[in-house]
N, C-alpha and C. Protein backbone atom coordinates (compact mmCIF):
# COMPACT_ATOMS: atom_id res chain seq x y z
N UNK A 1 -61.35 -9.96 112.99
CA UNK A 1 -60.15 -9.18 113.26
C UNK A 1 -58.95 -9.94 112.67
N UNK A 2 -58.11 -9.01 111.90
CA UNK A 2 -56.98 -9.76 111.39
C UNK A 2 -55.81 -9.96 112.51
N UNK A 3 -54.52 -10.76 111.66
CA UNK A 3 -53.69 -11.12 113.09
C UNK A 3 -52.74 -8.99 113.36
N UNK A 4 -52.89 -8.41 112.39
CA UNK A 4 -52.16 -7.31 112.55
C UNK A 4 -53.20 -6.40 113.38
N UNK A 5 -53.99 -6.37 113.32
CA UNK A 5 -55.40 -5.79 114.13
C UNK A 5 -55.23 -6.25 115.93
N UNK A 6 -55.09 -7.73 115.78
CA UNK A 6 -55.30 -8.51 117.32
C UNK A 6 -53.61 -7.90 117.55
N UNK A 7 -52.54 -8.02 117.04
CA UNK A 7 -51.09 -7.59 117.72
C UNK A 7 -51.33 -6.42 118.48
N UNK A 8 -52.30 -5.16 117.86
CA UNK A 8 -52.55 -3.90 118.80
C UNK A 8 -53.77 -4.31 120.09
N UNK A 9 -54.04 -5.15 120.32
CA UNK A 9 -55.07 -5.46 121.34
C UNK A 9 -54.77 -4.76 122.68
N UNK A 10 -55.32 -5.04 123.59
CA UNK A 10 -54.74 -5.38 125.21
C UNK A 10 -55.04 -6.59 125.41
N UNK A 11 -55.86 -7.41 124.89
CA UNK A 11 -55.66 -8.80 125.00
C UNK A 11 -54.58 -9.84 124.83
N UNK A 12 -54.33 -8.93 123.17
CA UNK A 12 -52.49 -9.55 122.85
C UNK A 12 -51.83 -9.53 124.13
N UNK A 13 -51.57 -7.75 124.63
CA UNK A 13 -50.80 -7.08 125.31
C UNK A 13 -50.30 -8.14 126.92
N UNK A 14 -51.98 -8.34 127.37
CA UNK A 14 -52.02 -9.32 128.11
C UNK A 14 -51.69 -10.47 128.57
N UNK A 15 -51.55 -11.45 126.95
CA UNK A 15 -51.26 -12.80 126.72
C UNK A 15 -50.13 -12.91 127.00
N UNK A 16 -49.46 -11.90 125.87
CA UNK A 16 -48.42 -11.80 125.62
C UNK A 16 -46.97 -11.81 127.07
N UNK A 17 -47.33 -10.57 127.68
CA UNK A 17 -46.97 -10.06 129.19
C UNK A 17 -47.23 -11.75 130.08
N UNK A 18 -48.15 -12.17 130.22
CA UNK A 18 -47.90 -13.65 131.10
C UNK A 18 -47.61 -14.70 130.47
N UNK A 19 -47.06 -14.52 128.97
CA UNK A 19 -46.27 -15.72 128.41
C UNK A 19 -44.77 -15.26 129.04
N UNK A 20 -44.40 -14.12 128.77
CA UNK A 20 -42.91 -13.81 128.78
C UNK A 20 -42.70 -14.20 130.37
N UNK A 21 -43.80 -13.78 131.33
CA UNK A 21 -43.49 -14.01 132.90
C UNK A 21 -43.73 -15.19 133.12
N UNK A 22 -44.24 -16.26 132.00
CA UNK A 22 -44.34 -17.72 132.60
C UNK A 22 -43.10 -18.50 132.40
N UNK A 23 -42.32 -17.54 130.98
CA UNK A 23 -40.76 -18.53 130.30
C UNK A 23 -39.82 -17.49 131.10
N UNK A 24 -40.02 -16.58 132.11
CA UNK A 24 -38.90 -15.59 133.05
C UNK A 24 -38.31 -14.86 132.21
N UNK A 25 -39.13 -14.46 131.12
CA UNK A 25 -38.31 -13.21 130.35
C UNK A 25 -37.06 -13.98 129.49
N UNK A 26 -37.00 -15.22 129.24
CA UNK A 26 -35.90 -15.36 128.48
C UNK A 26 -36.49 -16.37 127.29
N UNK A 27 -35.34 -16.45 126.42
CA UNK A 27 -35.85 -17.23 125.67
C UNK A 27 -35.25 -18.56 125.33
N UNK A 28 -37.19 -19.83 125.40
CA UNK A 28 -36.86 -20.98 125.88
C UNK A 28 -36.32 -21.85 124.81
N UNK A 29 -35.75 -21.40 123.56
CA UNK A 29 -34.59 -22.41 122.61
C UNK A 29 -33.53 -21.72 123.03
N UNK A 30 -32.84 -21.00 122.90
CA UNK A 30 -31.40 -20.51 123.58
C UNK A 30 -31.18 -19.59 124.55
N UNK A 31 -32.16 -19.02 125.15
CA UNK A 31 -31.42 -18.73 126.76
C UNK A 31 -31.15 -17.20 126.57
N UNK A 32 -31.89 -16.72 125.45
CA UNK A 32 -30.99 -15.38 125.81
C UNK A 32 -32.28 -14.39 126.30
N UNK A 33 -31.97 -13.10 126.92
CA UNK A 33 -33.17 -12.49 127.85
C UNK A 33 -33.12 -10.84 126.95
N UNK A 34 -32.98 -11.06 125.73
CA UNK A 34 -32.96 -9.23 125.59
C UNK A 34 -33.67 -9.79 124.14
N UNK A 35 -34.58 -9.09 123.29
CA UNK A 35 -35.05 -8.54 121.90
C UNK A 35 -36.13 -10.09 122.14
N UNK A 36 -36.45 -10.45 123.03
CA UNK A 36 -37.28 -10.98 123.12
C UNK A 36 -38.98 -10.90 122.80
N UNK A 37 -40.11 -12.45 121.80
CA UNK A 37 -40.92 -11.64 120.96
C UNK A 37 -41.64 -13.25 121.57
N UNK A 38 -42.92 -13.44 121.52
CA UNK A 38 -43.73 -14.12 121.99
C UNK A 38 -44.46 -15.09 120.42
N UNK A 39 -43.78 -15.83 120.50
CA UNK A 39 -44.06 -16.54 118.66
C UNK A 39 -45.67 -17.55 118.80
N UNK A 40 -46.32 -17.44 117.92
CA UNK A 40 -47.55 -18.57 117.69
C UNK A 40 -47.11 -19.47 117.12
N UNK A 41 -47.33 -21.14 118.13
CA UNK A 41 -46.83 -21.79 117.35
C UNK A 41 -47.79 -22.19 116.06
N UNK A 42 -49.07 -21.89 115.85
CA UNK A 42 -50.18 -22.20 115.24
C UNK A 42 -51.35 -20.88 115.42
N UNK A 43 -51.66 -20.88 114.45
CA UNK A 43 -52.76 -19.63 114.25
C UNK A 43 -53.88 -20.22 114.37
N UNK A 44 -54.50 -21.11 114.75
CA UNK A 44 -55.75 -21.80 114.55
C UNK A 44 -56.69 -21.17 115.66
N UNK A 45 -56.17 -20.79 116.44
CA UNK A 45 -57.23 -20.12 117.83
C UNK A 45 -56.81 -18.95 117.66
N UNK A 46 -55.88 -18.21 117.02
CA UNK A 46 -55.71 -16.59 117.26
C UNK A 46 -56.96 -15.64 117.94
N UNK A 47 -56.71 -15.50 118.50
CA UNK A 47 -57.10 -14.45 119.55
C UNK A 47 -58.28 -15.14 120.49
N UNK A 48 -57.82 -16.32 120.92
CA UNK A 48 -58.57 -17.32 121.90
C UNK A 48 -57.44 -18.31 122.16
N UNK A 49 -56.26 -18.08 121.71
CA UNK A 49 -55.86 -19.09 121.98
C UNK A 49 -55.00 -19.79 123.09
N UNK A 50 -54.53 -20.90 123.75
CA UNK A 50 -54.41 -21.25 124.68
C UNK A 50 -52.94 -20.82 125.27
N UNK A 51 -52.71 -20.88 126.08
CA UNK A 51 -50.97 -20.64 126.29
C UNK A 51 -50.03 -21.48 125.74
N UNK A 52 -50.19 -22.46 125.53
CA UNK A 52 -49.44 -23.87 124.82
C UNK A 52 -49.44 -23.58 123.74
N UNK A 53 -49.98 -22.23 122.62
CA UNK A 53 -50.11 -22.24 121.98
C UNK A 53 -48.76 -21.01 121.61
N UNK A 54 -48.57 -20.97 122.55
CA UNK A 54 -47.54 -19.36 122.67
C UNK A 54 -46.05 -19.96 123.37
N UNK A 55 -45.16 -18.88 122.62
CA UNK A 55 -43.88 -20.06 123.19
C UNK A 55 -42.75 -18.32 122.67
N UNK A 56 -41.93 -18.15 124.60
CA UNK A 56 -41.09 -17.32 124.30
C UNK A 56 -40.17 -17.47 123.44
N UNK A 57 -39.12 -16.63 122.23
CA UNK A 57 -38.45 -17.02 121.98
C UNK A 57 -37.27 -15.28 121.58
N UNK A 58 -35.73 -15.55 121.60
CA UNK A 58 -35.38 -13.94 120.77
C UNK A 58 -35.78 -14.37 119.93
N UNK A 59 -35.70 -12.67 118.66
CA UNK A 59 -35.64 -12.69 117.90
C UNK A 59 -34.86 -13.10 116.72
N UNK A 60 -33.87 -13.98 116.93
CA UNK A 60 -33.03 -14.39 116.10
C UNK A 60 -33.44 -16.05 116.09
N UNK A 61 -34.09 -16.76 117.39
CA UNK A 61 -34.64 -18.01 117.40
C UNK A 61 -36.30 -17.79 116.90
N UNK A 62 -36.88 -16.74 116.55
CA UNK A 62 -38.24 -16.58 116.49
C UNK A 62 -37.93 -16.14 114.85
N UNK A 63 -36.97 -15.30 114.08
CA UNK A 63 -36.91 -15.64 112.64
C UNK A 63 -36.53 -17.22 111.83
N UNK A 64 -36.10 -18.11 112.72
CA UNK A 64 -35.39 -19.15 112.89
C UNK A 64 -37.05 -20.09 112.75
N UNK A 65 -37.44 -20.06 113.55
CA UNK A 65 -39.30 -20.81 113.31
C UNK A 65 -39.77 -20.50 112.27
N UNK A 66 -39.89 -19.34 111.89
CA UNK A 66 -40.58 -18.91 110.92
C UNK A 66 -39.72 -19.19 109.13
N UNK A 67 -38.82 -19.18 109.56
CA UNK A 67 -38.04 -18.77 107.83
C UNK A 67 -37.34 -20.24 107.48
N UNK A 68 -37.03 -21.17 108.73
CA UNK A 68 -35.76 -22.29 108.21
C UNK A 68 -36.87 -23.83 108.58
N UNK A 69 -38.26 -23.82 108.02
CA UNK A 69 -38.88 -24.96 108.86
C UNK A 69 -38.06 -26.44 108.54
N UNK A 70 -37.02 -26.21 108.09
CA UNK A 70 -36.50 -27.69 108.02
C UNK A 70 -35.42 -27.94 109.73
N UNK A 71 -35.63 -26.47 110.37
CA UNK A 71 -34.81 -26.62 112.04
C UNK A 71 -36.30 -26.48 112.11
N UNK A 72 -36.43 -27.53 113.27
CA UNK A 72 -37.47 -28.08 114.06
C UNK A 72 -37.56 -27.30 115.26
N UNK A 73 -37.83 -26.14 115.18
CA UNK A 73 -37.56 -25.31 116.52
C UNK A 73 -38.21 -25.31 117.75
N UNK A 74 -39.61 -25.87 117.49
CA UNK A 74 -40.93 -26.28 118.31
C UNK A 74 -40.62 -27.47 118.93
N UNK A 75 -39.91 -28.69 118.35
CA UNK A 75 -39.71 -29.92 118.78
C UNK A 75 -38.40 -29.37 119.65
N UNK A 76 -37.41 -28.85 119.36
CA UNK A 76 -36.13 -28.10 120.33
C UNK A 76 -36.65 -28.13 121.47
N UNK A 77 -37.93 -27.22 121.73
CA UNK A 77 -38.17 -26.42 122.47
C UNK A 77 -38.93 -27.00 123.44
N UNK A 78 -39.62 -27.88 123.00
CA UNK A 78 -40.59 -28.97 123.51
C UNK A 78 -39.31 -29.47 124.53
N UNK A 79 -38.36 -30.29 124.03
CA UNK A 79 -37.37 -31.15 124.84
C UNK A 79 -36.69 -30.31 125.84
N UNK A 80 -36.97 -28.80 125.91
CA UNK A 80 -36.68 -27.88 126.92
C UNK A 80 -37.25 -27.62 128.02
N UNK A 81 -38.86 -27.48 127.70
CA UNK A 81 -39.71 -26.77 128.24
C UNK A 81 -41.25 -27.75 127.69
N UNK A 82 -41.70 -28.52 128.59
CA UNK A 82 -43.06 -28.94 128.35
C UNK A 82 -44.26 -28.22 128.01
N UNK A 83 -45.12 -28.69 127.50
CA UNK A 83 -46.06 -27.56 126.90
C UNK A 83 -47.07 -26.61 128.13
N UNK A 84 -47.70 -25.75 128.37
CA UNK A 84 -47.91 -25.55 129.10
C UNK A 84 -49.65 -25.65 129.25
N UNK A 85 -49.86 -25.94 130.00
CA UNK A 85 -51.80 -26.33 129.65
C UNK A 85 -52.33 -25.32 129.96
N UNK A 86 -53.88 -25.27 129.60
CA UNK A 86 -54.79 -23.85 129.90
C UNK A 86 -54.81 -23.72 131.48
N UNK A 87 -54.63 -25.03 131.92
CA UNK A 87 -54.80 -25.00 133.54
C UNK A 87 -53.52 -24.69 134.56
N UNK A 88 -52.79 -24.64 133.65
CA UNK A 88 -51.53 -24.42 134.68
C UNK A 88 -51.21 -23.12 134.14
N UNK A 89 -51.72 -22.17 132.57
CA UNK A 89 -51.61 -20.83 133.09
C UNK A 89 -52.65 -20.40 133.84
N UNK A 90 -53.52 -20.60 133.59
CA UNK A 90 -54.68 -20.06 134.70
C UNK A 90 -53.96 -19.72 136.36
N UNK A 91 -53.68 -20.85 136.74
CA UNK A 91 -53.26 -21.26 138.23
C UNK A 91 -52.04 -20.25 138.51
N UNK A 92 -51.03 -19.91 137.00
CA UNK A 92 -49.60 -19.33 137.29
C UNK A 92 -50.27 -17.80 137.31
N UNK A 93 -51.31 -17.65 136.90
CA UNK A 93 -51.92 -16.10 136.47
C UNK A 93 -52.87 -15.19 137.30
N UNK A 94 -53.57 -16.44 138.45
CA UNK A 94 -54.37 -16.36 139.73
C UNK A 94 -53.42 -15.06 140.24
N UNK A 95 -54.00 -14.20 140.89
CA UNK A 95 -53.62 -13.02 141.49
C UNK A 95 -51.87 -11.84 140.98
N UNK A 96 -51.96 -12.87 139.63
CA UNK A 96 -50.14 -12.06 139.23
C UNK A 96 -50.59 -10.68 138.62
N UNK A 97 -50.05 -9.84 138.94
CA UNK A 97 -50.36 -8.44 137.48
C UNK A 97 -49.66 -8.69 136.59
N UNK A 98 -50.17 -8.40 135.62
CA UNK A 98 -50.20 -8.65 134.17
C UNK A 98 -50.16 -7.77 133.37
């Protein structure tokens, strides 16, 4: 399955939905809570991949990752927000709807 194939999933749909409820709907390089988009920091597990692997951001900090890699947006973001492990979404995801 390609990555444009897995974006229509319910698995995406899924991931996606308890990344945004793990960063509270906003986004964790500048703070803002509207046009918000769920960025990969790495494609290497796509469509297995871990939550640490997923990182809220708007869309104006999520063209910003992708287009300017000389702004370090992942390392920003890191010094914001620690990475999050498979075990501590698991634990944040125990009985939440999703």
């Amino acid at each position: 399955m390609n990555y444009s194939e897995y974006m229509q999933t319910e698995q995406w749909r899924q991931r996606r939905s308890a990344r945004l409820a793990f960063d509270n709907h906003c986004c964790v390089s500048c703070g803002r809570t509207n046009e918000l988009e769920v960025h990969h920091t790495n494609y290497n597990r796509l469509g297995f991949e871990p939550m640490g692997d997923l990182i809220t951001l708007c869309a104006r900090c999520h063209n910003d990752a992708h287009f300017f890699p000389k702004i370090d947006i992942g390392r920003k973001m890191m010094l914001k927000q620690k990475p999050v492990t498979e075990q501590e979404y698991q634990q944040f995801t125990q009985g939440a709807k999703i």
